[in-house]
C-alpha atoms as a PDB file:
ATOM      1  CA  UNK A   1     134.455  13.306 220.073  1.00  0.00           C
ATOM      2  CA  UNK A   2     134.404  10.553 222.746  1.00  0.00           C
ATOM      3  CA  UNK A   3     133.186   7.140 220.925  1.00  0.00           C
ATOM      4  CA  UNK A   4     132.117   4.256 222.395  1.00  0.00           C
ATOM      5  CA  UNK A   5     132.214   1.633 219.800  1.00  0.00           C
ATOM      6  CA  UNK A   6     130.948  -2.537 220.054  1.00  0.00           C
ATOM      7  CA  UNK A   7     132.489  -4.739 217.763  1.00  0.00           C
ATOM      8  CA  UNK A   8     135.896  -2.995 217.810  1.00  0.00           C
ATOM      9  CA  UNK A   9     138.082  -5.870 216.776  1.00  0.00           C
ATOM     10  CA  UNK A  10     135.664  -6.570 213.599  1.00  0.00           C
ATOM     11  CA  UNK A  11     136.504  -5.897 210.454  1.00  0.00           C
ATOM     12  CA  UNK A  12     134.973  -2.692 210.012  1.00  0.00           C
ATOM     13  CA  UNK A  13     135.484  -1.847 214.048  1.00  0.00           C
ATOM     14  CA  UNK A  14     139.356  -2.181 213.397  1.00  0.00           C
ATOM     15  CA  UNK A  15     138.789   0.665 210.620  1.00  0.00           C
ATOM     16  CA  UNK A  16     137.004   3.230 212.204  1.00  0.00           C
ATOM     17  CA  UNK A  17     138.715   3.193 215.509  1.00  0.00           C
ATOM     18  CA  UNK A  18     141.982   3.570 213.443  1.00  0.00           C
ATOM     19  CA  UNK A  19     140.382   6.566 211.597  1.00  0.00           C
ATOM     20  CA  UNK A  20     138.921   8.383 214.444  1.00  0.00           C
ATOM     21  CA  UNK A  21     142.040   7.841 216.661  1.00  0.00           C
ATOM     22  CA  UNK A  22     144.234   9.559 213.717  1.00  0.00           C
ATOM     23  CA  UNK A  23     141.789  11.852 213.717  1.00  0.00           C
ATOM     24  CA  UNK A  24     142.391  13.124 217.578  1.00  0.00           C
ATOM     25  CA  UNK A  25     139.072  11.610 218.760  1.00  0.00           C
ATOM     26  CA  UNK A  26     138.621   9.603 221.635  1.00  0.00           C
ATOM     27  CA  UNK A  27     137.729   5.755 221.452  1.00  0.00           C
ATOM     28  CA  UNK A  28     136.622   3.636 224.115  1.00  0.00           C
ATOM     29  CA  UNK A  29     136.005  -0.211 223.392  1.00  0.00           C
ATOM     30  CA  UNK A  30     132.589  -1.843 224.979  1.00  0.00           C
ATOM     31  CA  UNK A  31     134.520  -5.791 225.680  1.00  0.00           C
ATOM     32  CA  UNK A  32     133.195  -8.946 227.087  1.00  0.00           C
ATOM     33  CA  UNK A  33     135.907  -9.193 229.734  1.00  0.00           C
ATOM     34  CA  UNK A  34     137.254  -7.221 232.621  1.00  0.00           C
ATOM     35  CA  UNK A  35     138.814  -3.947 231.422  1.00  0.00           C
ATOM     36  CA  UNK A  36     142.553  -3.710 230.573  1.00  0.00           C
ATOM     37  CA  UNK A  37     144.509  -1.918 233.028  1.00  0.00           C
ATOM     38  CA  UNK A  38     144.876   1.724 232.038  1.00  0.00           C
ATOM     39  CA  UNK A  39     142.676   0.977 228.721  1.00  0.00           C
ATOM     40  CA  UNK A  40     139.504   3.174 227.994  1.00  0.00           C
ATOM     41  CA  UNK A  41     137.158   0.204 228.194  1.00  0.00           C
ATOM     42  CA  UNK A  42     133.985  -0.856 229.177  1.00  0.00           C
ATOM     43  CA  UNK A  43     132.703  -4.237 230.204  1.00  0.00           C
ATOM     44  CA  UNK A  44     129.627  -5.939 228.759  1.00  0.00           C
ATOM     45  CA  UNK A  45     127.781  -9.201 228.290  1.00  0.00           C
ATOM     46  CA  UNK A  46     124.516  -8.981 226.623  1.00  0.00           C
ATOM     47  CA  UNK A  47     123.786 -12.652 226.895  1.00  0.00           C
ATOM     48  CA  UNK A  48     123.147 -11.922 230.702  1.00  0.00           C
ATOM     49  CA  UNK A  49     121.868  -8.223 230.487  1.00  0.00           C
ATOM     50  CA  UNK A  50     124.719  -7.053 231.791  1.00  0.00           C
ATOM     51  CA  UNK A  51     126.723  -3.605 231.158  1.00  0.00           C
ATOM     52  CA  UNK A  52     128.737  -1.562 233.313  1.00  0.00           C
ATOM     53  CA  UNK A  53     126.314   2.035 233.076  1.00  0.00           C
ATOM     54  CA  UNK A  54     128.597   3.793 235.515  1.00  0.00           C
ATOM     55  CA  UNK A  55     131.257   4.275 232.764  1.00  0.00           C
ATOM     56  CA  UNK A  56     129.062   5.077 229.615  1.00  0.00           C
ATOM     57  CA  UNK A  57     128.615   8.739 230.493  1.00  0.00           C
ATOM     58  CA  UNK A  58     130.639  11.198 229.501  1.00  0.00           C
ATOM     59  CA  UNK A  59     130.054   9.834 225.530  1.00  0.00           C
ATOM     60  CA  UNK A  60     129.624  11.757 222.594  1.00  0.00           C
ATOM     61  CA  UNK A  61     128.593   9.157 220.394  1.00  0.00           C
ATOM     62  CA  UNK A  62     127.997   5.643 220.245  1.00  0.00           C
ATOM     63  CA  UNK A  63     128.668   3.093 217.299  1.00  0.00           C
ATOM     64  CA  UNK A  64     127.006  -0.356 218.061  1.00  0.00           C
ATOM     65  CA  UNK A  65     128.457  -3.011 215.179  1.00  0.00           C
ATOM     66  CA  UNK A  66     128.816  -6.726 217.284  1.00  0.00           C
ATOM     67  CA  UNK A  67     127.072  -9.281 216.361  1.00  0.00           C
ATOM     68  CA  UNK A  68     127.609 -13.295 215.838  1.00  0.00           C
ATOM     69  CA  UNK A  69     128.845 -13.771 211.855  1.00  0.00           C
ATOM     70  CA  UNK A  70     126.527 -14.692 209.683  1.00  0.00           C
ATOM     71  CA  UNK A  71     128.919 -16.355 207.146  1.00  0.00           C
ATOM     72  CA  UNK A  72     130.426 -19.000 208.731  1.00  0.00           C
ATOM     73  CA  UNK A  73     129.056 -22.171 209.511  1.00  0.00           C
ATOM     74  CA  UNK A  74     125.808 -23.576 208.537  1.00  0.00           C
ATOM     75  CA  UNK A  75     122.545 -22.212 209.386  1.00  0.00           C
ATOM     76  CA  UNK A  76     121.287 -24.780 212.145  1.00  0.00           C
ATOM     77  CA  UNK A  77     118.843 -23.775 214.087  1.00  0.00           C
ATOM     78  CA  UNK A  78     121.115 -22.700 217.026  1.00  0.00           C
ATOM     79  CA  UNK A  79     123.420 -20.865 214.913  1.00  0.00           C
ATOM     80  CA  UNK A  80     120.165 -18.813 213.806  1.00  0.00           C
ATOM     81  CA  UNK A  81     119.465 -18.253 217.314  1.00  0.00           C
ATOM     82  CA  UNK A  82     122.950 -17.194 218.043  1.00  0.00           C
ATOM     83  CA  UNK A  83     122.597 -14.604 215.049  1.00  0.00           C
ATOM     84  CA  UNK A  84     119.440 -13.228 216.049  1.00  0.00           C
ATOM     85  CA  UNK A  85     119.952 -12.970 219.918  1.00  0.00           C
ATOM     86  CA  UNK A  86     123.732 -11.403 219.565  1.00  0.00           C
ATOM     87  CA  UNK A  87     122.084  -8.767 217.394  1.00  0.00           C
ATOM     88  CA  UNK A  88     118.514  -7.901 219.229  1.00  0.00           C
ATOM     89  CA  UNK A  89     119.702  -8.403 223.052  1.00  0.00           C
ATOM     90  CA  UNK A  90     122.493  -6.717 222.942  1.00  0.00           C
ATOM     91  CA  UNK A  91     121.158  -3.856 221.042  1.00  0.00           C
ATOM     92  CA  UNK A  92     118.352  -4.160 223.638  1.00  0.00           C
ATOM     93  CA  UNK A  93     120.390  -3.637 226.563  1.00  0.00           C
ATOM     94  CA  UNK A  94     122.941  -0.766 224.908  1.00  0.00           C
ATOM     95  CA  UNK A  95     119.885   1.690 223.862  1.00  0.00           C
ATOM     96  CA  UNK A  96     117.737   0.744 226.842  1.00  0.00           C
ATOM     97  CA  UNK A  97     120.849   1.687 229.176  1.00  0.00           C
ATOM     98  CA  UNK A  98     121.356   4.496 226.965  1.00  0.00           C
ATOM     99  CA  UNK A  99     118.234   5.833 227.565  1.00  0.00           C
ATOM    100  CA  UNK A 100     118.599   5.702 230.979  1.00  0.00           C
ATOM    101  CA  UNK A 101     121.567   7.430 231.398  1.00  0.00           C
ATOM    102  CA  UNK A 102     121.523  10.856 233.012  1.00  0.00           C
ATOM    103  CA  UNK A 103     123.396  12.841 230.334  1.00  0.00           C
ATOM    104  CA  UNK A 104     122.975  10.454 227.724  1.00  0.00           C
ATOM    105  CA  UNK A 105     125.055  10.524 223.936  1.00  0.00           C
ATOM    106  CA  UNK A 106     123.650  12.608 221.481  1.00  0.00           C
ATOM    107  CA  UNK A 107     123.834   9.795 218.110  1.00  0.00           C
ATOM    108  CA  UNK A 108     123.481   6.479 218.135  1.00  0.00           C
ATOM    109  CA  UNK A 109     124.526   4.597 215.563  1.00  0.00           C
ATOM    110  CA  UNK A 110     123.687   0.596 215.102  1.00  0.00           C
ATOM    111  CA  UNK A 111     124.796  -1.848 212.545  1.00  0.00           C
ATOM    112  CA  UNK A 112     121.931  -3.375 210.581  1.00  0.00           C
ATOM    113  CA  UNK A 113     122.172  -4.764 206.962  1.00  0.00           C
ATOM    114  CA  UNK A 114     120.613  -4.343 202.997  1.00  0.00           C
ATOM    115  CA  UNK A 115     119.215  -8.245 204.341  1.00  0.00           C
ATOM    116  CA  UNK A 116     116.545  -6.117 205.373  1.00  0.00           C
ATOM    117  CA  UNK A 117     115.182  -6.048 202.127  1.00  0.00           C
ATOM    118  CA  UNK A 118     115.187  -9.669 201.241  1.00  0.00           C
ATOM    119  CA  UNK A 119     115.501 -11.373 197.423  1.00  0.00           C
ATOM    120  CA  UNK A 120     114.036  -8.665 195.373  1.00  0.00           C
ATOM    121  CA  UNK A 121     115.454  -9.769 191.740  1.00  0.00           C
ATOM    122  CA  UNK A 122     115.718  -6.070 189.702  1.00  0.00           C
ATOM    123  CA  UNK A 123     113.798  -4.032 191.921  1.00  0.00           C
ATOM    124  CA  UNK A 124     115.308  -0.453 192.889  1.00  0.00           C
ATOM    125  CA  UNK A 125     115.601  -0.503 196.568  1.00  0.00           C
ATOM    126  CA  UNK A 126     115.936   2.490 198.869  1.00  0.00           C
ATOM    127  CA  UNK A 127     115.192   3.307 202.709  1.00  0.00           C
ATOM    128  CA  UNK A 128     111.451   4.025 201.949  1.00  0.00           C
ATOM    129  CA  UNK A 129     111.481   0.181 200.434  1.00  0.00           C
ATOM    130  CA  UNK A 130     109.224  -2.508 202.469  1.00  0.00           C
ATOM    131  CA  UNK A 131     111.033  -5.127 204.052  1.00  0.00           C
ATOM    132  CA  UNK A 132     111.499  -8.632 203.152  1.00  0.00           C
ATOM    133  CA  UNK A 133     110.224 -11.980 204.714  1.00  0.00           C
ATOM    134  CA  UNK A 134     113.011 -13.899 204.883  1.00  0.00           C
ATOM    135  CA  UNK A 135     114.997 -14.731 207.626  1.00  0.00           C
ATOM    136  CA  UNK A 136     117.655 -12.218 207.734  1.00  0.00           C
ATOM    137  CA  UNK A 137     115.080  -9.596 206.966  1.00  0.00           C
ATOM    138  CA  UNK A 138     113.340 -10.524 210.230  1.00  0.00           C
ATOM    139  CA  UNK A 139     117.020 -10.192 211.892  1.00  0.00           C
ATOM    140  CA  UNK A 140     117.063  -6.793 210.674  1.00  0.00           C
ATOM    141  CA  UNK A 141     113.251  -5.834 211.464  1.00  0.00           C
ATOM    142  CA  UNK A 142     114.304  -6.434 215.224  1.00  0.00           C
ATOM    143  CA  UNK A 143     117.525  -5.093 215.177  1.00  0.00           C
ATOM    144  CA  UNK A 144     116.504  -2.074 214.002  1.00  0.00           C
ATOM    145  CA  UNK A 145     113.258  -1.894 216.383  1.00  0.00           C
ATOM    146  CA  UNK A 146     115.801  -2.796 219.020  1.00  0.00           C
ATOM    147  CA  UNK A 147     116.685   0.929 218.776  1.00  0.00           C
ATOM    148  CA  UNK A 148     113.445   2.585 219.762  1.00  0.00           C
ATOM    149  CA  UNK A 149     114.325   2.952 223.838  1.00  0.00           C
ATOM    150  CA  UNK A 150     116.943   5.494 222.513  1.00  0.00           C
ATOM    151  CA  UNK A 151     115.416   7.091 219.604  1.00  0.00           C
ATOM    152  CA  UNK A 152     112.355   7.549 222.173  1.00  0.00           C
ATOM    153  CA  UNK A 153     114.709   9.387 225.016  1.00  0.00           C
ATOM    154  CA  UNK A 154     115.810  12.003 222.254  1.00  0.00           C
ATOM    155  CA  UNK A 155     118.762  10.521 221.188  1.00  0.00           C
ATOM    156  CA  UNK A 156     119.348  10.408 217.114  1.00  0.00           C
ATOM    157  CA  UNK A 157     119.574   7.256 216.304  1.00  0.00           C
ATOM    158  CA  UNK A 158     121.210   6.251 212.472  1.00  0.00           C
ATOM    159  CA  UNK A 159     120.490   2.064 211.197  1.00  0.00           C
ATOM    160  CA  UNK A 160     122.986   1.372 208.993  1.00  0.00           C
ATOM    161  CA  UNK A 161     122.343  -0.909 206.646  1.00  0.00           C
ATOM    162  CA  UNK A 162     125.379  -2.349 205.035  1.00  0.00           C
ATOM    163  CA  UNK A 163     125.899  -3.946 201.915  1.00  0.00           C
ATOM    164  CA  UNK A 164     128.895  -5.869 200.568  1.00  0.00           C
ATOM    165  CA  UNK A 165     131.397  -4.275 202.524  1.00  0.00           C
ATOM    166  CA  UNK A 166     134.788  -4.993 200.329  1.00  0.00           C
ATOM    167  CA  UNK A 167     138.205  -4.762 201.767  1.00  0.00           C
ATOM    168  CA  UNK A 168     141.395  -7.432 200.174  1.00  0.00           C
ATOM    169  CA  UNK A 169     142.050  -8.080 203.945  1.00  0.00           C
ATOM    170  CA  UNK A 170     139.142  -9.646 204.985  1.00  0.00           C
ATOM    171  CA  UNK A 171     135.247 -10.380 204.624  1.00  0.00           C
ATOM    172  CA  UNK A 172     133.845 -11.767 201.659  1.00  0.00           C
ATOM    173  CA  UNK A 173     136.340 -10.133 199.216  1.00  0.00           C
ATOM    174  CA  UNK A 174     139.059 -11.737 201.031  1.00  0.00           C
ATOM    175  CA  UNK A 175     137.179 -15.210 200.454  1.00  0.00           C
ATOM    176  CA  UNK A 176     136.541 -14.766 196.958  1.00  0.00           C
ATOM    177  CA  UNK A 177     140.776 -13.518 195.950  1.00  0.00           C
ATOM    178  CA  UNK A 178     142.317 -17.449 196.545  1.00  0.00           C
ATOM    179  CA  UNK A 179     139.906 -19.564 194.023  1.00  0.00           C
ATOM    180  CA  UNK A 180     139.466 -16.179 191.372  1.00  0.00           C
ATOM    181  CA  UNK A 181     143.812 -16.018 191.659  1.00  0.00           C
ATOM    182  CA  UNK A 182     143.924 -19.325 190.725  1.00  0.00           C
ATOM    183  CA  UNK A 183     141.803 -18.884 187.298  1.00  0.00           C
ATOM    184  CA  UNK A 184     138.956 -21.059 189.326  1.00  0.00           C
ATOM    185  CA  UNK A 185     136.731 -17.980 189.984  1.00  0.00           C
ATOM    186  CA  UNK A 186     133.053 -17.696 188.360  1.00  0.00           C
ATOM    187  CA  UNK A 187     129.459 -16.753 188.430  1.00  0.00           C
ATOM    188  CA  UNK A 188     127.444 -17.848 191.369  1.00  0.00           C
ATOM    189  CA  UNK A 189     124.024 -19.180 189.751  1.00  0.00           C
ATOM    190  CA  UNK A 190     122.648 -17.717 187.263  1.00  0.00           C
ATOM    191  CA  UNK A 191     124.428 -14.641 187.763  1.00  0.00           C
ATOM    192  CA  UNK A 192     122.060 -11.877 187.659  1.00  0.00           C
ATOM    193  CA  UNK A 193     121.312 -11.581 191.079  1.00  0.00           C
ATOM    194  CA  UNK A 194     122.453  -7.641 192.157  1.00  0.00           C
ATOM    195  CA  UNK A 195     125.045  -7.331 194.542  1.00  0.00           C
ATOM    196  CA  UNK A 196     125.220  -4.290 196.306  1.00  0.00           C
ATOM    197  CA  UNK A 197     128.863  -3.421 197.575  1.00  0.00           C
ATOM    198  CA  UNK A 198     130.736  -1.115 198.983  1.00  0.00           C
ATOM    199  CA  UNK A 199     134.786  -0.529 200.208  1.00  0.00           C
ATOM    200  CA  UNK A 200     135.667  -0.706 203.557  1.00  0.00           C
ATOM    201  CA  UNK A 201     137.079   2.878 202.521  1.00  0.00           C
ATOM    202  CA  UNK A 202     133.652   4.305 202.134  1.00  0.00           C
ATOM    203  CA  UNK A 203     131.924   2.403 205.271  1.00  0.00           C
ATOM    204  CA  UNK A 204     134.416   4.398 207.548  1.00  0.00           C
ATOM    205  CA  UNK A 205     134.247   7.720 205.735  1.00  0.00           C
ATOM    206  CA  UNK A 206     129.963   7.503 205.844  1.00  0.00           C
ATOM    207  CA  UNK A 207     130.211   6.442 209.552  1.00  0.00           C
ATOM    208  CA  UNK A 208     132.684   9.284 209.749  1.00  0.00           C
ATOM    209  CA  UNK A 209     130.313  11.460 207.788  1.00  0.00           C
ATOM    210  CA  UNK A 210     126.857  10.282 209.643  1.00  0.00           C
ATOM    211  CA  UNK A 211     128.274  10.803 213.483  1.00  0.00           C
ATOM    212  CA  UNK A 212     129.308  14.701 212.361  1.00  0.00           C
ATOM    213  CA  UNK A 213     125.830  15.385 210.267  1.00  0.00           C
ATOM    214  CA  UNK A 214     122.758  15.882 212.590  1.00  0.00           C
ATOM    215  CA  UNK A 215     120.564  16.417 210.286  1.00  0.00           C
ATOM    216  CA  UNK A 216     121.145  12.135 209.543  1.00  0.00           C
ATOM    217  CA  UNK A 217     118.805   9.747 211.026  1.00  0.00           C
ATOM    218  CA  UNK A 218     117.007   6.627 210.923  1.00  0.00           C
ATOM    219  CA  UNK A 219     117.861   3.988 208.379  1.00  0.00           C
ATOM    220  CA  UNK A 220     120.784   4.613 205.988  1.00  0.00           C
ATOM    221  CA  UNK A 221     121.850   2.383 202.838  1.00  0.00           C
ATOM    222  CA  UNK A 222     125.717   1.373 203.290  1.00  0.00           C
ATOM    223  CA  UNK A 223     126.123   0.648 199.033  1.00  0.00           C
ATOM    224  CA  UNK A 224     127.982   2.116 196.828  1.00  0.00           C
ATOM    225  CA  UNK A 225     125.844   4.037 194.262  1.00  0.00           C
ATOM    226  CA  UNK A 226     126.436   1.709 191.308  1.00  0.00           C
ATOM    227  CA  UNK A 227     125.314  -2.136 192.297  1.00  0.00           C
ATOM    228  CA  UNK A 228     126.059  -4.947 189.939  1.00  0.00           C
ATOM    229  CA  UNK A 229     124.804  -8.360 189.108  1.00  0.00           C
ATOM    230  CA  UNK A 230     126.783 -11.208 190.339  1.00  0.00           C
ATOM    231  CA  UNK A 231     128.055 -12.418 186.647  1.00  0.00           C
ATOM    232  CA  UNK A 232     129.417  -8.360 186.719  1.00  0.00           C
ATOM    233  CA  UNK A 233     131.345  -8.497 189.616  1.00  0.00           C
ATOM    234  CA  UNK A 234     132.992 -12.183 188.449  1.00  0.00           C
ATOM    235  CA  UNK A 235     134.126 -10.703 185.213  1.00  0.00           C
ATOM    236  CA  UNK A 236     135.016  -7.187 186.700  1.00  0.00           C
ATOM    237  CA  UNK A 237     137.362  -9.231 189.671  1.00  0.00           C
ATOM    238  CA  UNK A 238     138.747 -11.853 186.963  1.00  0.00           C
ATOM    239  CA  UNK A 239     139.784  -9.145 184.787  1.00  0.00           C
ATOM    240  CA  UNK A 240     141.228  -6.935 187.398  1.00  0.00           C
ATOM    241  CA  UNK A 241     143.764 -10.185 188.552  1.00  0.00           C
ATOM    242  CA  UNK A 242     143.764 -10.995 185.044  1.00  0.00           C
ATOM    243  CA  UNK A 243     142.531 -14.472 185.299  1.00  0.00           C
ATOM    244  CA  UNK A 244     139.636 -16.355 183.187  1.00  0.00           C
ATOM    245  CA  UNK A 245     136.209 -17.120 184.785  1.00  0.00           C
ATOM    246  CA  UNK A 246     135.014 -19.791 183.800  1.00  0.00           C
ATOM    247  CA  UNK A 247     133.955 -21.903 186.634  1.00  0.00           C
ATOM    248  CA  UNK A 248     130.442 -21.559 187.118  1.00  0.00           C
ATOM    249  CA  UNK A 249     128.958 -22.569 190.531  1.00  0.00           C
ATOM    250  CA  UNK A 250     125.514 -23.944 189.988  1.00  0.00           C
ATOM    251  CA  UNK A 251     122.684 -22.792 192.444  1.00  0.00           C
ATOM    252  CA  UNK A 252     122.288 -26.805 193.557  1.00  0.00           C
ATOM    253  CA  UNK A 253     126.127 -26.529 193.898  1.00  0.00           C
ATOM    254  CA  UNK A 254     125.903 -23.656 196.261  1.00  0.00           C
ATOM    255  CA  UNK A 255     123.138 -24.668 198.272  1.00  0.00           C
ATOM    256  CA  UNK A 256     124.029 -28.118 198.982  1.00  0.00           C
ATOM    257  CA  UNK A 257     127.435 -26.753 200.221  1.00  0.00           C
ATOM    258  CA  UNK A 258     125.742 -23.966 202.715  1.00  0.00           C
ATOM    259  CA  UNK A 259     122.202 -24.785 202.800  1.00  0.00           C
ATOM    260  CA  UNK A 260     120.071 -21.953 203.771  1.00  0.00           C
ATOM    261  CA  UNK A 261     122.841 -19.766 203.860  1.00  0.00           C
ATOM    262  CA  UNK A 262     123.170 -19.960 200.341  1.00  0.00           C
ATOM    263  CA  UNK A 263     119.788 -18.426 199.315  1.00  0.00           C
ATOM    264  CA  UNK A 264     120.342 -15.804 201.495  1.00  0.00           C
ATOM    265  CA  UNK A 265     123.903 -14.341 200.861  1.00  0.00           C
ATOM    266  CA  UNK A 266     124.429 -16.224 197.820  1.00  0.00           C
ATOM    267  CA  UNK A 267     121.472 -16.267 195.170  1.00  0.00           C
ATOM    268  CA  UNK A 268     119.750 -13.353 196.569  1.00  0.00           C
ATOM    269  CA  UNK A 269     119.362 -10.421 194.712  1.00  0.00           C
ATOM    270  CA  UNK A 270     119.208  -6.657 196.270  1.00  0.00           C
ATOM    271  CA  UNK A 271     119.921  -3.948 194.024  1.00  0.00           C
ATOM    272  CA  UNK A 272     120.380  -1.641 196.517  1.00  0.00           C
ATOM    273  CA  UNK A 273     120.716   2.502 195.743  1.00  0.00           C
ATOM    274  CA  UNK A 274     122.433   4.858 198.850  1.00  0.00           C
ATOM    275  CA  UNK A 275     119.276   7.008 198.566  1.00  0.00           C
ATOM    276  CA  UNK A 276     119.956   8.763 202.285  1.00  0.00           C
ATOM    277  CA  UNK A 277     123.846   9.441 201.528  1.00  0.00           C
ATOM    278  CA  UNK A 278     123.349  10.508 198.264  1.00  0.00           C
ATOM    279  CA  UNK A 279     120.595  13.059 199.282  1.00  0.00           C
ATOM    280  CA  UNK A 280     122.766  14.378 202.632  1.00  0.00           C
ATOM    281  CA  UNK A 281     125.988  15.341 200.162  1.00  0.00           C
ATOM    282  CA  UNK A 282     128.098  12.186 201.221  1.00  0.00           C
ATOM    283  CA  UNK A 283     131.084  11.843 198.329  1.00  0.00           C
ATOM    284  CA  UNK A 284     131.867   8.358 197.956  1.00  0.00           C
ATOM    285  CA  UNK A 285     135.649   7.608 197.121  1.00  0.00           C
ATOM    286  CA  UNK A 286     134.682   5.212 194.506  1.00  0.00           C
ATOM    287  CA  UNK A 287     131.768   4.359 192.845  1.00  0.00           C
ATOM    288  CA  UNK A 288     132.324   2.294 190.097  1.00  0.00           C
ATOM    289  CA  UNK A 289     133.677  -1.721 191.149  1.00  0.00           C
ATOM    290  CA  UNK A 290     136.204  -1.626 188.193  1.00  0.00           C
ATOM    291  CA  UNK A 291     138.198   1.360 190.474  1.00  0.00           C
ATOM    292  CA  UNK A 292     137.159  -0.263 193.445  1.00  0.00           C
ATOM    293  CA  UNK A 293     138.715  -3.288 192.767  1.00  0.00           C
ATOM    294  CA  UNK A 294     141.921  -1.305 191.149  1.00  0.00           C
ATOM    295  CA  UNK A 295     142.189   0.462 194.217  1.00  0.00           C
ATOM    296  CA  UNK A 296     141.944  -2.968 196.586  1.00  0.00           C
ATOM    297  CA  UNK A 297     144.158  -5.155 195.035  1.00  0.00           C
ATOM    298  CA  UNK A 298     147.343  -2.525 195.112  1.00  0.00           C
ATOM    299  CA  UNK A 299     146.946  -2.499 198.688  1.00  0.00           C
END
């Protein structure tokens, strides 16, 4: 396949283009600067509207995963801005240019997030599940809705909405390993908020598995298929470094340090079930967080 893929220098970008290229496919990076000499590149910058359209035909596929971080720095109301914007306009602008391309690609497929969902304490969430009113559930409303030029010109379009995506190299795993080596690891809260995780292993292999399977579109759950609450995961990670948890962070603790960030990725609770990958056949390399983890920290 030829894939154009946003976000290439992201965490999960880095992955996939280092899986598909090993796998003989084609990559070419959508940038915010004037294309390399001799790299397959293509220039963008969605804060003006602009793309270069000449050079997006010719695609197979297109994966869509920039976006402005939502975990660092507090949420002011210009950083709020920033996250919302980078994740509606230039989704805008890709499937509306898309769309209007004479041969365009036949899947789309466009970051989005379980924050779609909102705090939902123990309820069993799938794709059919409302949506929540926070927010980041907003973010995701018009992300995903962001979509709808393409989906509307015939092309399939697949929202994936990721969960805790867990690598020992970087996102929130990588923030968690320093404190929890040093025996200063513990619950977040109370600790029964669901988490709903997945390894970077399994993100590439279902975006892998959703570009080559027609028959996949629409939303699609990015979990593994066995979430756990927060106190879970602290006692799972502490015993996998072997190192105690006892350090509690108290929910005035965490929100006084991140504000409404905290509520959000912190204290929320989505227990979040892969409904869409389970039903298509998708065989996740790990399942449980105990082997997860295993698996991680030999790396």
């Amino acid at each position: 396949m030829r894939v154009l893929i946003s976000g290439s220098h992201g965490l999960v970008g880095r992955a996939l283009v280092k899986s598909l290229t090993q796998n003989g496919d084609e990559v070419v990076r959508l940038v915010r600067k004037e294309p390399a000499f001799g790299e397959a590149e293509v220039e963008w910058h969605p804060n003006q509207g602009l793309i270069d359209s000449e050079h997006l035909n010719k695609l197979d596929a297109v994966v869509h995963l920039a976006g402005e971080s939502i975990a660092s720095g507090r949420w002011t109301d210009e950083k709020k801005k920033q996250i919302h914007e980078s994740r509606v306009k230039g989704t805008e602008l890709l499937s509306k240019s898309l769309a209007r391309l004479p041969q365009p690609p036949a899947t789309f497929v466009c970051a989005s997030a379980i924050g779609y969902y909102g705090d939902r304490g123990d309820e069993v969430l799938s794709e059919q599940s409302s949506p929540g009113s926070d927010f980041l559930a907003q973010v995701c409303i018009d992300w995903e809705k962001a979509t709808i030029p393409a989906s509307e010109q015939g092309i399939r379009v697949v929202s994936t909405r990721f969960g805790i995506i867990l690598d020992a190299h970087g996102g929130a795993l990588a923030q968690m390993l320093p404190p929890f080596r040093l025996g200063a690891g513990g619950r977040i809260g109370t600790g029964k908020q669901w988490m709903s995780w997945i390894v970077l292993d399994d993100v590439v292999g279902a975006l892998r598995y959703v570009l080559g399977n027609k028959s996949v579109a629409g939303p699609v759950n990015f979990v593994a298929p066995n979430p756990v609450t927060n106190g879970e995961f602290t006692k799972t990670l502490g015993h996998a470094l072997s190192r105690p948890t006892f350090f509690p962070i108290p929910a005035f603790g965490v929100r006084l340090a991140f504000g409404e960030m905290a509520d959000a990725l912190l204290l929320a609770s989505a227990r979040v079930k892969p409904a869409v990958l389970n039903a298509c056949g998708y065989s996740f390399k790990f399942s449980e967080l105990k082997d997860a983890l295993s698996h991680l920290l030999k790396k």
